[in-house]
C-alpha atoms as a PDB file:
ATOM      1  CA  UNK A   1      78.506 -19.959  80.996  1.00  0.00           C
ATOM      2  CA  UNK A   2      80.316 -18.947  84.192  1.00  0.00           C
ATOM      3  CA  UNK A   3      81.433 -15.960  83.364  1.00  0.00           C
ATOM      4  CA  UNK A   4      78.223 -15.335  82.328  1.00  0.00           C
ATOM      5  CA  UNK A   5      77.130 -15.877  85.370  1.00  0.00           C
ATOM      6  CA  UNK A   6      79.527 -13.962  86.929  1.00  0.00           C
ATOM      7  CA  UNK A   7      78.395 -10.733  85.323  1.00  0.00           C
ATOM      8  CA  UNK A   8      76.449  -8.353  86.308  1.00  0.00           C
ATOM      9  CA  UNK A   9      73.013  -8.344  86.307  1.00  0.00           C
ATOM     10  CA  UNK A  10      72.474  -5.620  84.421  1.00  0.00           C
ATOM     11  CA  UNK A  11      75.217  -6.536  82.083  1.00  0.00           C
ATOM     12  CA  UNK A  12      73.662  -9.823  81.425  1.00  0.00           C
ATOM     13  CA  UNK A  13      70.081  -7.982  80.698  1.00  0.00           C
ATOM     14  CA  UNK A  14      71.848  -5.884  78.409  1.00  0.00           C
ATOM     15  CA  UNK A  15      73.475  -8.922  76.388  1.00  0.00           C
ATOM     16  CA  UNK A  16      70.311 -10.717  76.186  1.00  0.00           C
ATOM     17  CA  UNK A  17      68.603  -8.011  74.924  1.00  0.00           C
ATOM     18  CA  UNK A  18      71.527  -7.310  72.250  1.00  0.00           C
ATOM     19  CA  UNK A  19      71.430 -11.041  70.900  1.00  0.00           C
ATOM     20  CA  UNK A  20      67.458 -10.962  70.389  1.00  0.00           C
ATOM     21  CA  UNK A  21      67.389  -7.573  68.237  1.00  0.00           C
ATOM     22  CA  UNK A  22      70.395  -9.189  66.354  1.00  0.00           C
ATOM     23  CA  UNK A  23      68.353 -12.587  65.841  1.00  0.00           C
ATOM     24  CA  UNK A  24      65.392 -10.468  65.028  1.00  0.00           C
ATOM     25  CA  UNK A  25      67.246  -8.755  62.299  1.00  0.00           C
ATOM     26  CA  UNK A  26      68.500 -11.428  60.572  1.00  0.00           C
ATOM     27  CA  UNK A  27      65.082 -13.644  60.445  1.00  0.00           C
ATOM     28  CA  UNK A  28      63.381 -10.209  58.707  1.00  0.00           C
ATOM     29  CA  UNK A  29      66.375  -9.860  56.041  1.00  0.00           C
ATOM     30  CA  UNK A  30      66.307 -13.517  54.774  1.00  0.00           C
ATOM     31  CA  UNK A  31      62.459 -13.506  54.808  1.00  0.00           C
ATOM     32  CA  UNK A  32      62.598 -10.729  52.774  1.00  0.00           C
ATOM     33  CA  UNK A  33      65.478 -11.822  49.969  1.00  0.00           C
ATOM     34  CA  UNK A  34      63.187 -15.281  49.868  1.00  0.00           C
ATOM     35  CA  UNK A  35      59.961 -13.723  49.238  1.00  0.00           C
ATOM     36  CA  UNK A  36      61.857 -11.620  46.477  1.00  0.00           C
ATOM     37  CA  UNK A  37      63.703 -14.511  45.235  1.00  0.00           C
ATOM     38  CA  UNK A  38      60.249 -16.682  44.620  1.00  0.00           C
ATOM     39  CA  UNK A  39      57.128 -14.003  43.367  1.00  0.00           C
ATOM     40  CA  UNK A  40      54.045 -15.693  43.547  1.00  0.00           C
ATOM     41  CA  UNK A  41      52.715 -17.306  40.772  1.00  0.00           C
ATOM     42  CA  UNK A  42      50.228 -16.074  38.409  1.00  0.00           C
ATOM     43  CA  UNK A  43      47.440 -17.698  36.448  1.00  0.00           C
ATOM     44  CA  UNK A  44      48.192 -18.452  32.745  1.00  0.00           C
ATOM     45  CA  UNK A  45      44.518 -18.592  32.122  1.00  0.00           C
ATOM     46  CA  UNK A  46      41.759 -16.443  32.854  1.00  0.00           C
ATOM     47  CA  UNK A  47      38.468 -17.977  34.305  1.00  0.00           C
ATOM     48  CA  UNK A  48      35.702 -18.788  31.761  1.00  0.00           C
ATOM     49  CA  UNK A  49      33.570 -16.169  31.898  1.00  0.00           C
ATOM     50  CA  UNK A  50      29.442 -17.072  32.158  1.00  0.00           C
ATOM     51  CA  UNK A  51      27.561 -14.915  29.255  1.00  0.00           C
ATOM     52  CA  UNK A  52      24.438 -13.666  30.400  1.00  0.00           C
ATOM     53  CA  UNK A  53      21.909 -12.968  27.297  1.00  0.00           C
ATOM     54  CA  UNK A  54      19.038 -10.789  27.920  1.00  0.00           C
ATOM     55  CA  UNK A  55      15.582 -11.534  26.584  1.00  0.00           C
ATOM     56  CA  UNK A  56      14.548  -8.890  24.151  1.00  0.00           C
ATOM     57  CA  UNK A  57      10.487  -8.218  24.244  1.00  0.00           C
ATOM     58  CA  UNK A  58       8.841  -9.636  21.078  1.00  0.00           C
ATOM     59  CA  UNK A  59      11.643 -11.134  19.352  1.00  0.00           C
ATOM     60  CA  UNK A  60      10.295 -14.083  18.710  1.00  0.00           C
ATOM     61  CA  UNK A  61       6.793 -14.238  16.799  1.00  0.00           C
ATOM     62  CA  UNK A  62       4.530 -17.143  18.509  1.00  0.00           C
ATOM     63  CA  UNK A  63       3.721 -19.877  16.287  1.00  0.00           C
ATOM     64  CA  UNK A  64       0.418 -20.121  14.956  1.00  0.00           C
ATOM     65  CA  UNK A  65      -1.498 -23.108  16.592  1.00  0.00           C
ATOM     66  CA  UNK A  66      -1.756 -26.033  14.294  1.00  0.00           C
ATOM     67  CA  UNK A  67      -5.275 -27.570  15.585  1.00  0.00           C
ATOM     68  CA  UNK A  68      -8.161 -26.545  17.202  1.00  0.00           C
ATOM     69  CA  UNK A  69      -8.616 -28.875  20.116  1.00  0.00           C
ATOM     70  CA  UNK A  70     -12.596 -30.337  20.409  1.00  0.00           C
ATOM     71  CA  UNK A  71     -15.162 -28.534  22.972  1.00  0.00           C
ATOM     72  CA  UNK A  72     -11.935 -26.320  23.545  1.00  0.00           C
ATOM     73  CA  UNK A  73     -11.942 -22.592  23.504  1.00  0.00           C
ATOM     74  CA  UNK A  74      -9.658 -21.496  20.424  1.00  0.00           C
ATOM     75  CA  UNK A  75      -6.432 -19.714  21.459  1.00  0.00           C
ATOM     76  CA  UNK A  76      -6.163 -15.937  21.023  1.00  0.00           C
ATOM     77  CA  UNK A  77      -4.129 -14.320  18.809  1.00  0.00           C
ATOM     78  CA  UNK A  78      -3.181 -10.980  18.176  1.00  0.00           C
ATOM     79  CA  UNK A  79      -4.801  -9.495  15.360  1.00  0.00           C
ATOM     80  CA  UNK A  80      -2.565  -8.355  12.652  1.00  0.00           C
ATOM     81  CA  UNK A  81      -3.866  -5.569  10.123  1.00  0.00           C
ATOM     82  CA  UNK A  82      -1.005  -5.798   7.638  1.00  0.00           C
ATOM     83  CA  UNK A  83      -2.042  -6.052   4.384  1.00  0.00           C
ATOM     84  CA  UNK A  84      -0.525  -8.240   2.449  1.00  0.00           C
ATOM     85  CA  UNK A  85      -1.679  -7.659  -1.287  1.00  0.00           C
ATOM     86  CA  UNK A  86      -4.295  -5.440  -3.100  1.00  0.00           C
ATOM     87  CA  UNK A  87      -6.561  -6.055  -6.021  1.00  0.00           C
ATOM     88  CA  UNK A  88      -5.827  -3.587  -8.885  1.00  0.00           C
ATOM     89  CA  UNK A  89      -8.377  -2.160  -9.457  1.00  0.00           C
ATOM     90  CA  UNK A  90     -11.648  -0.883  -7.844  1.00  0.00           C
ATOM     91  CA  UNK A  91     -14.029  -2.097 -10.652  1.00  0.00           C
ATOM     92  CA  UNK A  92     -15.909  -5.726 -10.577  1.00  0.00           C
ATOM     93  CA  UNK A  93     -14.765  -8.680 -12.338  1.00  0.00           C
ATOM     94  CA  UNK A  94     -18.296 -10.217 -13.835  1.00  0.00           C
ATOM     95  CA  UNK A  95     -20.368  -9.548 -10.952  1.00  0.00           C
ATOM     96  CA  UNK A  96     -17.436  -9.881  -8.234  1.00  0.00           C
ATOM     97  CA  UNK A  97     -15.972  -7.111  -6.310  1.00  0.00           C
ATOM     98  CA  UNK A  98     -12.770  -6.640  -5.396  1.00  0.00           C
ATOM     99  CA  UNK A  99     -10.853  -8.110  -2.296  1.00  0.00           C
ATOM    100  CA  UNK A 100      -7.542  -7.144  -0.215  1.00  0.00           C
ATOM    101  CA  UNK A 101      -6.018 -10.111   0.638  1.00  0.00           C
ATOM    102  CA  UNK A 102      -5.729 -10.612   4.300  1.00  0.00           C
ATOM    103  CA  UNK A 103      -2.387 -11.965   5.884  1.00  0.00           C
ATOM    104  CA  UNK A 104      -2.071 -15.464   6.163  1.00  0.00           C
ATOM    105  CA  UNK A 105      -0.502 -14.790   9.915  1.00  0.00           C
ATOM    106  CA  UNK A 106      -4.210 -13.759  10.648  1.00  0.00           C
ATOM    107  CA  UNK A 107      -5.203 -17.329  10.246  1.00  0.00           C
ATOM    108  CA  UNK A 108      -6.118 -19.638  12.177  1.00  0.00           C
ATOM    109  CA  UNK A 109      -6.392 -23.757  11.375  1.00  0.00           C
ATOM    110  CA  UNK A 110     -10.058 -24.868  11.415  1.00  0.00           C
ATOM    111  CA  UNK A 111      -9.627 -28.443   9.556  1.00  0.00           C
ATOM    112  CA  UNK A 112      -8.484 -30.911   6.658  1.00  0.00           C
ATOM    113  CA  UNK A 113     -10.425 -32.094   3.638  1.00  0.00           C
ATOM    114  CA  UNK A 114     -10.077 -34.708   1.220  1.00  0.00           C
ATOM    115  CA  UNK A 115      -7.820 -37.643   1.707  1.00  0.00           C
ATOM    116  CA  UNK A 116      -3.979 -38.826   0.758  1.00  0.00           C
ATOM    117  CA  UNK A 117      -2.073 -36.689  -1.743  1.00  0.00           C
ATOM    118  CA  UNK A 118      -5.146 -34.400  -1.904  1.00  0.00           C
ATOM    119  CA  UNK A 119      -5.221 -33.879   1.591  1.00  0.00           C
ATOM    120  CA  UNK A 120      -5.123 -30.016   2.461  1.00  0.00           C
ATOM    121  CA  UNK A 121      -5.554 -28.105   5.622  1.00  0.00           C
ATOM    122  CA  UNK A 122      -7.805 -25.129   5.187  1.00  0.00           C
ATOM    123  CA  UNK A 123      -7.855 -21.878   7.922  1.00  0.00           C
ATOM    124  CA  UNK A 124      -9.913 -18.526   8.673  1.00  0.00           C
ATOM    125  CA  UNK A 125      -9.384 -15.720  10.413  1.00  0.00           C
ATOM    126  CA  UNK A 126      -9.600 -15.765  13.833  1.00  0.00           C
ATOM    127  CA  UNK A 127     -12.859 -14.215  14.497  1.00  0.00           C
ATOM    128  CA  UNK A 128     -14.424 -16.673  11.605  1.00  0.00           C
ATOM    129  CA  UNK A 129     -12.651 -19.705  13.615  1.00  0.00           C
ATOM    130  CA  UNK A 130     -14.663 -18.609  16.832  1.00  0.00           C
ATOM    131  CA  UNK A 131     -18.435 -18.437  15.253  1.00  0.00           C
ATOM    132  CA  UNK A 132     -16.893 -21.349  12.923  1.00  0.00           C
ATOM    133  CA  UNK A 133     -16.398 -23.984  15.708  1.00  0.00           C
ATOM    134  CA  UNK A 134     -19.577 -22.732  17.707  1.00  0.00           C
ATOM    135  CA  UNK A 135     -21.570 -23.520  15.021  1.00  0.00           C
ATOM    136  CA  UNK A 136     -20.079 -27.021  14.167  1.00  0.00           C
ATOM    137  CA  UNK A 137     -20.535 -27.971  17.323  1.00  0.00           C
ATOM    138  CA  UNK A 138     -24.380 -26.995  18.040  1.00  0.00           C
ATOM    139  CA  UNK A 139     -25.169 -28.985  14.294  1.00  0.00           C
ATOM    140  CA  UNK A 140     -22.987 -32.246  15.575  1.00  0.00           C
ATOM    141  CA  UNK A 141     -25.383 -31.958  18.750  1.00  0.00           C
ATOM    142  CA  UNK A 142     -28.547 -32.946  16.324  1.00  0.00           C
ATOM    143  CA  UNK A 143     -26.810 -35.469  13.793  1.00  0.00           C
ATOM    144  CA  UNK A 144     -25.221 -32.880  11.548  1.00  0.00           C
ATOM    145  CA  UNK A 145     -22.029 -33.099  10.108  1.00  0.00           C
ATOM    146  CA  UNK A 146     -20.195 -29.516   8.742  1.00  0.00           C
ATOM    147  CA  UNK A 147     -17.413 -29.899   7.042  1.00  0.00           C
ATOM    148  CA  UNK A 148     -15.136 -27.349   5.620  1.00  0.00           C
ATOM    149  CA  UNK A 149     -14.217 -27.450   2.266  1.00  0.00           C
ATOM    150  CA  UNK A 150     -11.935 -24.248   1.335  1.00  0.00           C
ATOM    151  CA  UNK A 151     -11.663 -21.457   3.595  1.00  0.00           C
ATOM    152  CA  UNK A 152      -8.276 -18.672   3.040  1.00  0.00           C
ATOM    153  CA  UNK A 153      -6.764 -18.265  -0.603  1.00  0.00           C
ATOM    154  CA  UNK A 154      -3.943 -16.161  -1.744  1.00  0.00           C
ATOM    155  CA  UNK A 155      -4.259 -14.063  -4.658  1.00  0.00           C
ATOM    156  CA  UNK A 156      -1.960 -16.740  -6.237  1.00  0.00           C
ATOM    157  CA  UNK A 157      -4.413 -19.813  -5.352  1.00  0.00           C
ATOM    158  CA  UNK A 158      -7.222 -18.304  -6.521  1.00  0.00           C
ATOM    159  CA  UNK A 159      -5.625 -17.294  -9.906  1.00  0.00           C
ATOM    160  CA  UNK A 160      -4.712 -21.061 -10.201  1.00  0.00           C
ATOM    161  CA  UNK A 161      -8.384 -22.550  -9.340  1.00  0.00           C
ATOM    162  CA  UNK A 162      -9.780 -20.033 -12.160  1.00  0.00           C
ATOM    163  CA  UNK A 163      -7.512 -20.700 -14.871  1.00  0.00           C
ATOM    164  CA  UNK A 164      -8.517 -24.224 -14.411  1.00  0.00           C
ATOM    165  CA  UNK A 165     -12.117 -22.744 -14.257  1.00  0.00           C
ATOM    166  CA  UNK A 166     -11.625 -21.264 -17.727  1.00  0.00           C
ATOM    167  CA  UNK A 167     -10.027 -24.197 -19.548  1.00  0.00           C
ATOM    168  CA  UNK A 168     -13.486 -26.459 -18.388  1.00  0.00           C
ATOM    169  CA  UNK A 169     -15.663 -23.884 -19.178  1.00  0.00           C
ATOM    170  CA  UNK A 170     -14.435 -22.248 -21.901  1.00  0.00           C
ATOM    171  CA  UNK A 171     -13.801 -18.999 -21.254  1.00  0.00           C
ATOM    172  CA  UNK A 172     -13.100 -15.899 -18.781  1.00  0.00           C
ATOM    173  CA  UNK A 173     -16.820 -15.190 -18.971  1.00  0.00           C
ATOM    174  CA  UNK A 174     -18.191 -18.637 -18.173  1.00  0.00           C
ATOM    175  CA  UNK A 175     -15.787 -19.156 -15.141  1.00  0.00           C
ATOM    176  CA  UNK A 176     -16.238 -16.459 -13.723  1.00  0.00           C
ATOM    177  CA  UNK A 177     -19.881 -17.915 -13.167  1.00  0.00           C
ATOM    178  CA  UNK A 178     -18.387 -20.303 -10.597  1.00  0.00           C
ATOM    179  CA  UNK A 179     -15.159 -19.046 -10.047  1.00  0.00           C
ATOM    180  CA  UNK A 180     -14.289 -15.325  -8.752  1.00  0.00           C
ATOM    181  CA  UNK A 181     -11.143 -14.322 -10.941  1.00  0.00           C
ATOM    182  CA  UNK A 182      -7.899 -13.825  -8.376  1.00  0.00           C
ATOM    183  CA  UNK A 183      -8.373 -10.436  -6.384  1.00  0.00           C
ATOM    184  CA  UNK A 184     -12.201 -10.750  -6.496  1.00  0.00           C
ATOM    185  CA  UNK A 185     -12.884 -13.742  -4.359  1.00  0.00           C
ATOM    186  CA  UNK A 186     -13.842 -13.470  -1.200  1.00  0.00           C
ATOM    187  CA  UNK A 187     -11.876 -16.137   0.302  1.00  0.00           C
ATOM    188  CA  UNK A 188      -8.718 -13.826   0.483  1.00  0.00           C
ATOM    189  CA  UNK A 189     -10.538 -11.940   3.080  1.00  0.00           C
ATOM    190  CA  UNK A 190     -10.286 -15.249   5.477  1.00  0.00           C
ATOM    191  CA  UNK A 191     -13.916 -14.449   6.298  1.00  0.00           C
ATOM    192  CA  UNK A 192     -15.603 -16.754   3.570  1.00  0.00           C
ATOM    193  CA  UNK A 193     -15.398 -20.924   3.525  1.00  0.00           C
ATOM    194  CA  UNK A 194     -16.837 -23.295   1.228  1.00  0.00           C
ATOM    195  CA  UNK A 195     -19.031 -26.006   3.699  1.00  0.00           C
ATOM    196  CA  UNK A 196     -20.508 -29.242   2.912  1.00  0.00           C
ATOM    197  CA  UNK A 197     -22.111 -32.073   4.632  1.00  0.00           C
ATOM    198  CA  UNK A 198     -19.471 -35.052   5.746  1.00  0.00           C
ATOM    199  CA  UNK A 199     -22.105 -37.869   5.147  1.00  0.00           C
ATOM    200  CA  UNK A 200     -22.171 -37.099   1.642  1.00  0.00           C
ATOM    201  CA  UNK A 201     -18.893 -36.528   0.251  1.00  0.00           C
ATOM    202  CA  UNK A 202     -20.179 -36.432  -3.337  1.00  0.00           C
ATOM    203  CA  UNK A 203     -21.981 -33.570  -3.123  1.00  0.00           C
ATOM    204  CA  UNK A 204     -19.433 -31.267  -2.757  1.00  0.00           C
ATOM    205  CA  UNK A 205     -19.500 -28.126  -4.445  1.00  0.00           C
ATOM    206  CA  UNK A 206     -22.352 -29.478  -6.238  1.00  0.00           C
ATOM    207  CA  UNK A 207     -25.653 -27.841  -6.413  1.00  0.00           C
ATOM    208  CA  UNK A 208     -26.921 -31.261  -4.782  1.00  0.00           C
ATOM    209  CA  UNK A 209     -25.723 -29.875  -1.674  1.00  0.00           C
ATOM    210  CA  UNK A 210     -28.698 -27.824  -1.515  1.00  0.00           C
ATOM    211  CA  UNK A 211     -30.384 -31.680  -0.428  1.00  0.00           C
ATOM    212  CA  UNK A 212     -28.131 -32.192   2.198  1.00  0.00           C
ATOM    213  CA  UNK A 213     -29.385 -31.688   5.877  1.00  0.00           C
ATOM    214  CA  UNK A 214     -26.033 -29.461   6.470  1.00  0.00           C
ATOM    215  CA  UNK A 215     -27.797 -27.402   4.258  1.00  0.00           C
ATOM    216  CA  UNK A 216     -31.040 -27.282   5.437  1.00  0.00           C
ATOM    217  CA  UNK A 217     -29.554 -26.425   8.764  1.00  0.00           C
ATOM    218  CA  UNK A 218     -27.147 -24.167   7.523  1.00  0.00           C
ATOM    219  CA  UNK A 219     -29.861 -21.827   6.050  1.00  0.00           C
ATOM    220  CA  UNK A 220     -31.994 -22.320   9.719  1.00  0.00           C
ATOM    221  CA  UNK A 221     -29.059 -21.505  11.970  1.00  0.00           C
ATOM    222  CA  UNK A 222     -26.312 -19.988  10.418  1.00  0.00           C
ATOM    223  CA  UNK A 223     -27.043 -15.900  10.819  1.00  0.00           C
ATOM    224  CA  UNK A 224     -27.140 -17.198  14.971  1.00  0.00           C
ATOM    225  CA  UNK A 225     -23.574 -17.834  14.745  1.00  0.00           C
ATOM    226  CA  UNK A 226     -22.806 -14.765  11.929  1.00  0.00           C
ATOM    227  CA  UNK A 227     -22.562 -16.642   8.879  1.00  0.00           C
ATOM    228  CA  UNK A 228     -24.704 -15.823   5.741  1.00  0.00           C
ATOM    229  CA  UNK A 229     -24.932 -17.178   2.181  1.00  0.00           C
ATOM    230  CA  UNK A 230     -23.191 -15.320  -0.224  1.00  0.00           C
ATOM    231  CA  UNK A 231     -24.601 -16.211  -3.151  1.00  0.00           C
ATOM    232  CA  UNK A 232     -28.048 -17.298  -3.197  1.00  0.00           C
ATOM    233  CA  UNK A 233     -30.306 -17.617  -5.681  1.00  0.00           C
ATOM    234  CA  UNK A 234     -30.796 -14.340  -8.274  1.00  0.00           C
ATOM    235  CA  UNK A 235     -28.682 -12.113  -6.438  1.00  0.00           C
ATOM    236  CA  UNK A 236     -27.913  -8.701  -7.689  1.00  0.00           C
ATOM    237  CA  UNK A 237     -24.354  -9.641  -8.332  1.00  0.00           C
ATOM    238  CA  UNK A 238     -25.380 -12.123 -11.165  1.00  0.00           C
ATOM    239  CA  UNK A 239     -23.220 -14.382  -9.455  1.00  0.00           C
ATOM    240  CA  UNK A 240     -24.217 -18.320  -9.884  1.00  0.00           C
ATOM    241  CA  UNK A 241     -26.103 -19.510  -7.153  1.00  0.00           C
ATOM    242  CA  UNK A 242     -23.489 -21.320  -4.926  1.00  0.00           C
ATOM    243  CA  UNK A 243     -25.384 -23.029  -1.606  1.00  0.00           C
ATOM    244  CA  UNK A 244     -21.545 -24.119  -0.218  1.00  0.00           C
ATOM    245  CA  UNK A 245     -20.241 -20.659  -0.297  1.00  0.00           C
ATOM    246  CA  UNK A 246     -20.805 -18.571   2.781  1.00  0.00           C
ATOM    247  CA  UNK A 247     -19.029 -15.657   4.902  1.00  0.00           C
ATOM    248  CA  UNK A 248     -18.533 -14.430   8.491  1.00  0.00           C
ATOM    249  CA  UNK A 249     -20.074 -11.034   9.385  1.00  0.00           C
ATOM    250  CA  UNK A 250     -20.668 -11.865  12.779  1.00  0.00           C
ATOM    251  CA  UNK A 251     -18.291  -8.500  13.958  1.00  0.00           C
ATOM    252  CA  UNK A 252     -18.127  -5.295  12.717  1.00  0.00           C
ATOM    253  CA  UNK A 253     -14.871  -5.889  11.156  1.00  0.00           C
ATOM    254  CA  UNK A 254     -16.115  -8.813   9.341  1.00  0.00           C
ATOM    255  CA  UNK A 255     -19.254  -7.238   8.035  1.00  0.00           C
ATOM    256  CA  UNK A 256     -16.925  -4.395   6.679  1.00  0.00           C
ATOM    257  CA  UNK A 257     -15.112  -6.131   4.579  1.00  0.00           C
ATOM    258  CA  UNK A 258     -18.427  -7.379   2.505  1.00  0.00           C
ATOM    259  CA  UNK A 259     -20.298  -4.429   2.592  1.00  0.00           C
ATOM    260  CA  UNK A 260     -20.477  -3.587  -0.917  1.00  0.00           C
ATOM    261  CA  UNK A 261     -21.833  -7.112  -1.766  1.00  0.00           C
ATOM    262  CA  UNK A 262     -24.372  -7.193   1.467  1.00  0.00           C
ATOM    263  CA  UNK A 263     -25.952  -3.668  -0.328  1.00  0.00           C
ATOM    264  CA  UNK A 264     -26.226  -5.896  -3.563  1.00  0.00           C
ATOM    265  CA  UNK A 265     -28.555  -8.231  -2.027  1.00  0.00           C
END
């Protein structure tokens, strides 16, 4: 350190100097072998990805409802023109004309009848539901009880109901008094229901309906709410008289469908 001290000034500036760039040097060249020596790490496993799926307009078809709530409006649904099956031919069937069946996703729950293992829920189109409920509900207002019977029936339903028809009565000719042979009912249409009163369960589908007071109120105040009978007595059809059977033709659609039959009576 003395003779250190004993140099120069400048001289010792000049040292100094020297012995920092040196240190300098050396600290840079053994970061830089260490940080080649020891690469950083990477990851073995990618990070989980987070799938985004997009909703795709009308993918999903909504559900039909299942009830129709009481002194509820009845939801809306859009109405669905596909046609599902077509009678054969364009002629009548002993008095009967011929119906398209409507598709059963134009349908719309309206009640259940009968009891137990013969319990069945019975629907109408949409339009028909409407009028349907309306009218239910201005008869329960006065002490009348309407209570659907049968309302929609495939082409395959009605075949089965007239085969039975035929084995009671006897023969095509006979049930096709009562019964409309399949493709010639109106009940594919979804516009047409079979009624009776709920106080009297026995006469259903009997001509002693026609002593109930659902009827007598039926045949008062149905054509306010769009309903008509469609087979009354000695219509042009030659169809039996039938005072359960009647039909929606509240809306132009509706009235469409039966015009044929409305120029027969």
């Amino acid at each position: 350190m003395r003779i250190f001290s004993q140099l120069p000034y400048l001289v010792r500036i000049l040292v100094i100097a020297t012995i920092v760039a040196v240190s300098v040097v050396i600290c840079g060249t053994l970061a830089m072998r260490f940080s080649a020596s020891n690469p950083p790490v990477q990851a073995k496993t990618s990070p989980t990805a987070t799938t985004t799926v997009a909703a795709q307009p009308n993918s999903v078809t909504p559900a039909l409802p299942t009830a129709i709530p009481t002194n509820s409006t009845p939801i809306e649904v859009n109405k669905v023109t596909e046609i599902q099956k077509k009678p054969t031919s364009n002629q009548l069937a002993f008095g009967h004309f011929p119906y398209t069946q409507a598709n059963p996703n134009q349908m719309m729950l309206i009640g259940s009848y009968a009891n137990g293992a013969e319990q069945r829920f019975e629907s109408l189109n949409v339009e028909a539901v409407k009028a349907f409920m309306k009218m239910t509900y201005a008869a329960r207002e006065v002490g009348v009880w309407i209570i659907p019977v049968s309302g929609f029936r495939t082409i395959e339903q009605q075949e089965k109901l007239f085969q039975e028809q035929i084995k009671r009565r006897g023969s095509v000719k006979e049930a096709a008094k009562i019964s409309a042979p399949s493709g010639y009912s109106e009940h594919h249409t979804g516009f047409a229901l079979d009624l009776t009163d709920g106080k009297f369960p026995k006469k259903d589908i009997t001509l002693d309906f026609e002593t109930t007071d659902a009827y007598r109120w039926l045949t008062s105040h149905a054509k306010e709410f769009g309903f008509e009978m469609s087979f009354p007595r000695n219509n042009k059809q030659g169809v039996s008289f039938e005072p359960w059977h009647w039909r929606y033709i509240g809306s132009s659609d509706a009235s469409s469908v039966f015009a044929n039959a409305r120029n027969q009576r």
